[in-house]
Protein backbone atom coordinates (compact mmCIF):
# COMPACT_ATOMS: atom_id res chain seq x y z
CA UNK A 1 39.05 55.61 -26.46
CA UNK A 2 35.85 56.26 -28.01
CA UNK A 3 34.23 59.59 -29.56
CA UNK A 4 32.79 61.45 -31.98
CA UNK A 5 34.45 62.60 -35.13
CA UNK A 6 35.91 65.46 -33.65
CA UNK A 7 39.16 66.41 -35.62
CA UNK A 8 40.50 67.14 -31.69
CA UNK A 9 40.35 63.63 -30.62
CA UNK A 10 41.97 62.19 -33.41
CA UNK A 11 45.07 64.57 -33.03
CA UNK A 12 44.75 63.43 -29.09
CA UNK A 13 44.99 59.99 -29.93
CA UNK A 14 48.33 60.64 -32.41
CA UNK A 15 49.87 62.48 -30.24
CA UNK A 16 49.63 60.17 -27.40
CA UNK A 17 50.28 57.41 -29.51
CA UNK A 18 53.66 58.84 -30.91
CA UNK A 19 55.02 59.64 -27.74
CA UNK A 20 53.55 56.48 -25.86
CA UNK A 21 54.34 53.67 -28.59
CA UNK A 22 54.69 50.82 -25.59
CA UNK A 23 51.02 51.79 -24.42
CA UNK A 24 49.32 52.86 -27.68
CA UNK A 25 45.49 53.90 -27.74
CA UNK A 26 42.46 52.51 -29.79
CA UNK A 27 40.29 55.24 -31.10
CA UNK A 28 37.34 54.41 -31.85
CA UNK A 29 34.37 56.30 -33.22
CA UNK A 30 30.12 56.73 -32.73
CA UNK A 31 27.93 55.23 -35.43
CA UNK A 32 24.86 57.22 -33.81
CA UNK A 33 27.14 60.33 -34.67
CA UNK A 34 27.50 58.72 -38.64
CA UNK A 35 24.13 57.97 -38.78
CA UNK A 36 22.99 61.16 -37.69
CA UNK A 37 24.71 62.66 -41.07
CA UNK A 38 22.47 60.18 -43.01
CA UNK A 39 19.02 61.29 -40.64
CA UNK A 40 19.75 65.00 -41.42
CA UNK A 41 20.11 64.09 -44.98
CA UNK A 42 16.76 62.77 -45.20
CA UNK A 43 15.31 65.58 -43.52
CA UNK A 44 16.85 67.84 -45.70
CA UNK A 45 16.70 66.06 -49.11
CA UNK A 46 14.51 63.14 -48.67
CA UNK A 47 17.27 61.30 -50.50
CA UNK A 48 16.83 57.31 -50.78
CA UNK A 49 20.24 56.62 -50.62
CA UNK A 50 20.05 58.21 -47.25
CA UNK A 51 17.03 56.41 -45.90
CA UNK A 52 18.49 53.23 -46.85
CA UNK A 53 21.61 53.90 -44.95
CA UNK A 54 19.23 54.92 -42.06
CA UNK A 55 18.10 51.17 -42.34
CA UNK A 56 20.84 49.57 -42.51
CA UNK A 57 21.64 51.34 -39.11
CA UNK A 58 18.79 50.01 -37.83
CA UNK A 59 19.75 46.47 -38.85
CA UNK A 60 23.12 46.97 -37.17
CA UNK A 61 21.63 48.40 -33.74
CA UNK A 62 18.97 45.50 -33.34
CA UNK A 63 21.55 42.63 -34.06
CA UNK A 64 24.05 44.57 -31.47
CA UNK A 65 21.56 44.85 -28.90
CA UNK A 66 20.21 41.17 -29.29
CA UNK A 67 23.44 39.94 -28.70
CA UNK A 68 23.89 42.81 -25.72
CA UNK A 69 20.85 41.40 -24.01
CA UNK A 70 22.17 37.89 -23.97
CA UNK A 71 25.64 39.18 -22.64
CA UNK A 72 24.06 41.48 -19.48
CA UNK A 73 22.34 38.72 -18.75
CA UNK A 74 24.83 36.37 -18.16
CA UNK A 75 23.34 33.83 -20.92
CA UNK A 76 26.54 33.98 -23.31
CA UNK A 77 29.63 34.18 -22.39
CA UNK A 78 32.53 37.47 -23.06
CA UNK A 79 33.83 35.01 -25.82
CA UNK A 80 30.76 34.13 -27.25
CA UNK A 81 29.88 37.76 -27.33
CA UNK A 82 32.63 38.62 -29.05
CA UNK A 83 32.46 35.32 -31.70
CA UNK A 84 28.61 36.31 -32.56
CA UNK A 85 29.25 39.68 -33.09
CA UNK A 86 31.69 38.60 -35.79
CA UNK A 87 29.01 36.32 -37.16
CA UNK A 88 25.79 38.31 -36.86
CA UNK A 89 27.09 42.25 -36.65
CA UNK A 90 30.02 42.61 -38.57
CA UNK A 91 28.61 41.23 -42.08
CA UNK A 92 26.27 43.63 -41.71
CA UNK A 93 28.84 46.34 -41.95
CA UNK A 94 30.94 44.78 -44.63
CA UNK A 95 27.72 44.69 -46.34
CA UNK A 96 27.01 48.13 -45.58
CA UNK A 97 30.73 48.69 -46.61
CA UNK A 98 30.73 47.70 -49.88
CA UNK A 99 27.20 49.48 -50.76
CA UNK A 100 28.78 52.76 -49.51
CA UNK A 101 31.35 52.28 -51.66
CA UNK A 102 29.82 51.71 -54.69
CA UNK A 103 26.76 54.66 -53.81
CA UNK A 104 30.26 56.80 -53.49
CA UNK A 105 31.34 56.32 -57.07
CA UNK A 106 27.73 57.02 -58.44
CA UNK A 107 27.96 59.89 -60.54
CA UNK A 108 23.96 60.30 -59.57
CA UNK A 109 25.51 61.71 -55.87
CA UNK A 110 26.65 65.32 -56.19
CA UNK A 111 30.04 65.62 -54.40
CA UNK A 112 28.16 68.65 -52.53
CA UNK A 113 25.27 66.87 -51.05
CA UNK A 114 24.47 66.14 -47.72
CA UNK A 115 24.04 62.28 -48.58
CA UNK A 116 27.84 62.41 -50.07
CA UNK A 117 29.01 64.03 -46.86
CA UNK A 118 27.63 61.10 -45.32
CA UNK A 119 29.14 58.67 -46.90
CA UNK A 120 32.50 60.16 -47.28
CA UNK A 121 32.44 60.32 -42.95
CA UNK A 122 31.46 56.88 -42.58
CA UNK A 123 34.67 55.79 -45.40
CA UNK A 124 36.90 57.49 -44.05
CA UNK A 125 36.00 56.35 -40.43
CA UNK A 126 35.27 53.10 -40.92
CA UNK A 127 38.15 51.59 -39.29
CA UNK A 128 37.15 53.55 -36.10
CA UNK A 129 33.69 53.21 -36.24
CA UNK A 130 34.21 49.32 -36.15
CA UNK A 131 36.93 47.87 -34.35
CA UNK A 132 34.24 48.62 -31.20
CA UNK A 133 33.36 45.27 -32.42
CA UNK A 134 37.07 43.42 -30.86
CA UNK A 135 35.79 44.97 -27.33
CA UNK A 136 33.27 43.86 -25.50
CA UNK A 137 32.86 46.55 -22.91
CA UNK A 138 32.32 48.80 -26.12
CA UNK A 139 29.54 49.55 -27.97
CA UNK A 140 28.53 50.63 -31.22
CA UNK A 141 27.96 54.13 -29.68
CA UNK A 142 28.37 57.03 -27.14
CA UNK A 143 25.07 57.39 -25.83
CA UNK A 144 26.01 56.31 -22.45
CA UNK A 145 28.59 58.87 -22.04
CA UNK A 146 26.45 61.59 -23.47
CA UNK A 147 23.45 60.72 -21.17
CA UNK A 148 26.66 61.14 -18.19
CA UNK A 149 27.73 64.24 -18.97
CA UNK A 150 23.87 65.73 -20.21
CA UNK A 151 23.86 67.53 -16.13
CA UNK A 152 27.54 69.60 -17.11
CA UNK A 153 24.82 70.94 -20.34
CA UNK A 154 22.16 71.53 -18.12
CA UNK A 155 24.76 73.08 -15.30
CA UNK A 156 26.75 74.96 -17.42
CA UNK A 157 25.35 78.08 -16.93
CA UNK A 158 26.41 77.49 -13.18
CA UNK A 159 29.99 77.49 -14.14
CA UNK A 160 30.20 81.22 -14.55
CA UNK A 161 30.16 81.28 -11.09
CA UNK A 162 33.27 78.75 -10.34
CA UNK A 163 34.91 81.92 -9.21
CA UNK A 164 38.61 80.55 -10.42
CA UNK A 165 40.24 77.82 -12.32
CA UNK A 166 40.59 75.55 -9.11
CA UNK A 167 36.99 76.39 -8.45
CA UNK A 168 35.98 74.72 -12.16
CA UNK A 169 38.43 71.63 -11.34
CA UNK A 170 36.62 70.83 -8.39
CA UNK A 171 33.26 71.67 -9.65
CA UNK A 172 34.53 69.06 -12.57
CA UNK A 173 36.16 66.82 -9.94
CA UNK A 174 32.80 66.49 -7.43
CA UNK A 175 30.48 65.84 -10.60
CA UNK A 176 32.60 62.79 -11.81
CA UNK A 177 32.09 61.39 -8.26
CA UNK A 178 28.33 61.61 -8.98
CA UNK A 179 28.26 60.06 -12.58
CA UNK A 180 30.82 57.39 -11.36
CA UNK A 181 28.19 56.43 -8.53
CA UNK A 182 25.49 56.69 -10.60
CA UNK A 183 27.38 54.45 -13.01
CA UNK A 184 27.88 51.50 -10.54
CA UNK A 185 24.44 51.82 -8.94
CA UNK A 186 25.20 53.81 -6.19
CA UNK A 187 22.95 56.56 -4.80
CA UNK A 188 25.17 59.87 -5.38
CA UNK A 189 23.74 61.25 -1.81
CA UNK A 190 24.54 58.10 -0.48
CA UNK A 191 28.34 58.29 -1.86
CA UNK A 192 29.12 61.24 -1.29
CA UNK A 193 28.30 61.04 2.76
CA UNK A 194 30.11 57.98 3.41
CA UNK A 195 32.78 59.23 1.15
CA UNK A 196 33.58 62.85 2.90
CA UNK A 197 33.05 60.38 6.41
CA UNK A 198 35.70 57.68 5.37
CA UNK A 199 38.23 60.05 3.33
CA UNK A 200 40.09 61.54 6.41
CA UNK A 201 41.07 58.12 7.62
CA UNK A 202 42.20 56.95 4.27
CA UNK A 203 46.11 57.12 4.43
CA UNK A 204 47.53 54.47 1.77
CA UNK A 205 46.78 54.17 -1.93
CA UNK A 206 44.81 50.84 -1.07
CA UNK A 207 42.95 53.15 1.05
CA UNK A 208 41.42 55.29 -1.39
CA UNK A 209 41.10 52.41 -3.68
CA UNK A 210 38.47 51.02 -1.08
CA UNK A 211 37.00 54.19 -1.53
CA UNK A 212 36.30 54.20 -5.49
CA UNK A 213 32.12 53.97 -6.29
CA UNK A 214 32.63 50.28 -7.43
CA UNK A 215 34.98 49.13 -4.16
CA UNK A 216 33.02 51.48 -1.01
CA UNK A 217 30.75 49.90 1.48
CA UNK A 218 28.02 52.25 1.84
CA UNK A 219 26.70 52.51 5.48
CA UNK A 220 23.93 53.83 7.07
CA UNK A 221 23.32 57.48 7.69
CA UNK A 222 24.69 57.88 11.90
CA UNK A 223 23.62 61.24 13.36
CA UNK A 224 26.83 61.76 15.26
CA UNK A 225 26.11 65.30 16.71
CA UNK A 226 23.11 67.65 17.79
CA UNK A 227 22.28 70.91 16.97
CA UNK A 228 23.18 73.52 20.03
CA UNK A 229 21.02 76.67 20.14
């Protein structure tokens, strides 16, 4: 699972973990969220430290996307992927690892600043902000996600007006159908017709499965009846 630093999450992922220990979750977290700390820093301070960090990002987000490139277009393979990002990402952040901790035990770096506050996120997350790097389906983010659920922030104001609890699940329930189709290249309109046309004859679990953005067949639009005045 991946997120921001959200205390929530983390007690999610526990939880879950302690009571599920045959099926136990990776957590991992956003670097665009722990770089953000190091951004408002500079805006607020102008600290180098900060802008430095900033840079290093930068460093880490062009080799990631190099290799990302190569991957989405078929010219490396999963494993080779995964083998380069050990070779050309992750010495960047043991790099970047070893200069936080030593900026953390300069005296120079009030324990109240907004650089420290930086820092101290990214060490104690560090774990979590980098074992995206074993996946290949992650990445060194949550944009994606965010960019998915950016309609629910521009909706939300239309939630008011659910009218119950069931009305908000399947408010929540019809606008994961859209993000899922957009997310496999599917036009939502498009889904969502030959999905309310093919659900009433789906009767088995295989049924539905066929029915899933990445499985449907979409067809073409039928007119099946006429408007009587």
């Amino acid at each position: 699972m991946q997120s921001d630093g959200y205390s929530g999450y983390d007690s999610a992922v526990d939880f879950w973990n302690e009571n599920h220990p045959e099926h136990k979750l990776t957590h991992s977290n956003c670097n665009i969220h722990a770089r953000r700390y190091f951004a408002d820093a500079v805006k607020a301070t102008g600290s180098k430290t900060a802008k430095k960090a900033v840079k290093i990002y930068e460093e880490i987000f062009t080799a990631e996307n190099k290799l990302r490139d190569l991957f989405r277009e078929n010219k490396i393979s999963e494993a080779d992927f995964l083998r380069l990002r050990q070779e050309k990402v992750k010495p960047i952040f043991d790099r970047f690892h070893s200069w936080l901790f030593e900026k953390q035990q300069t005296a120079a770096i009030l324990s109240s600043s907004k650089t420290a506050e930086a820092i101290n996120f990214c060490l104690k997350r560090w774990d979590k902000l980098t074992n995206y790097l074993d996946y290949s389906f992650l990445t060194p983010d949550t944009n994606a996600a965010e960019r998915a659920v950016k309609p629910f922030v521009m909706a939300r104001k239309n939630f008011l007006f659910s009218g119950s609890g069931i009305g908000a699940r399947s408010t929540c329930f019809i606008f994961t159908l859209i993000e899922t189709a957009k997310a496999n290249s599917k036009n939502p309109e498009d889904y969502l017709r030959c999905l309310f046309e093919k659900s009433p004859y789906a009767q088995t679990s295989e049924d539905w499965k066929n029915l899933l953005p990445w499985n449907i067949e979409i067809t073409p639009f039928k007119m099946r009846s006429e408007w009587v005045e």
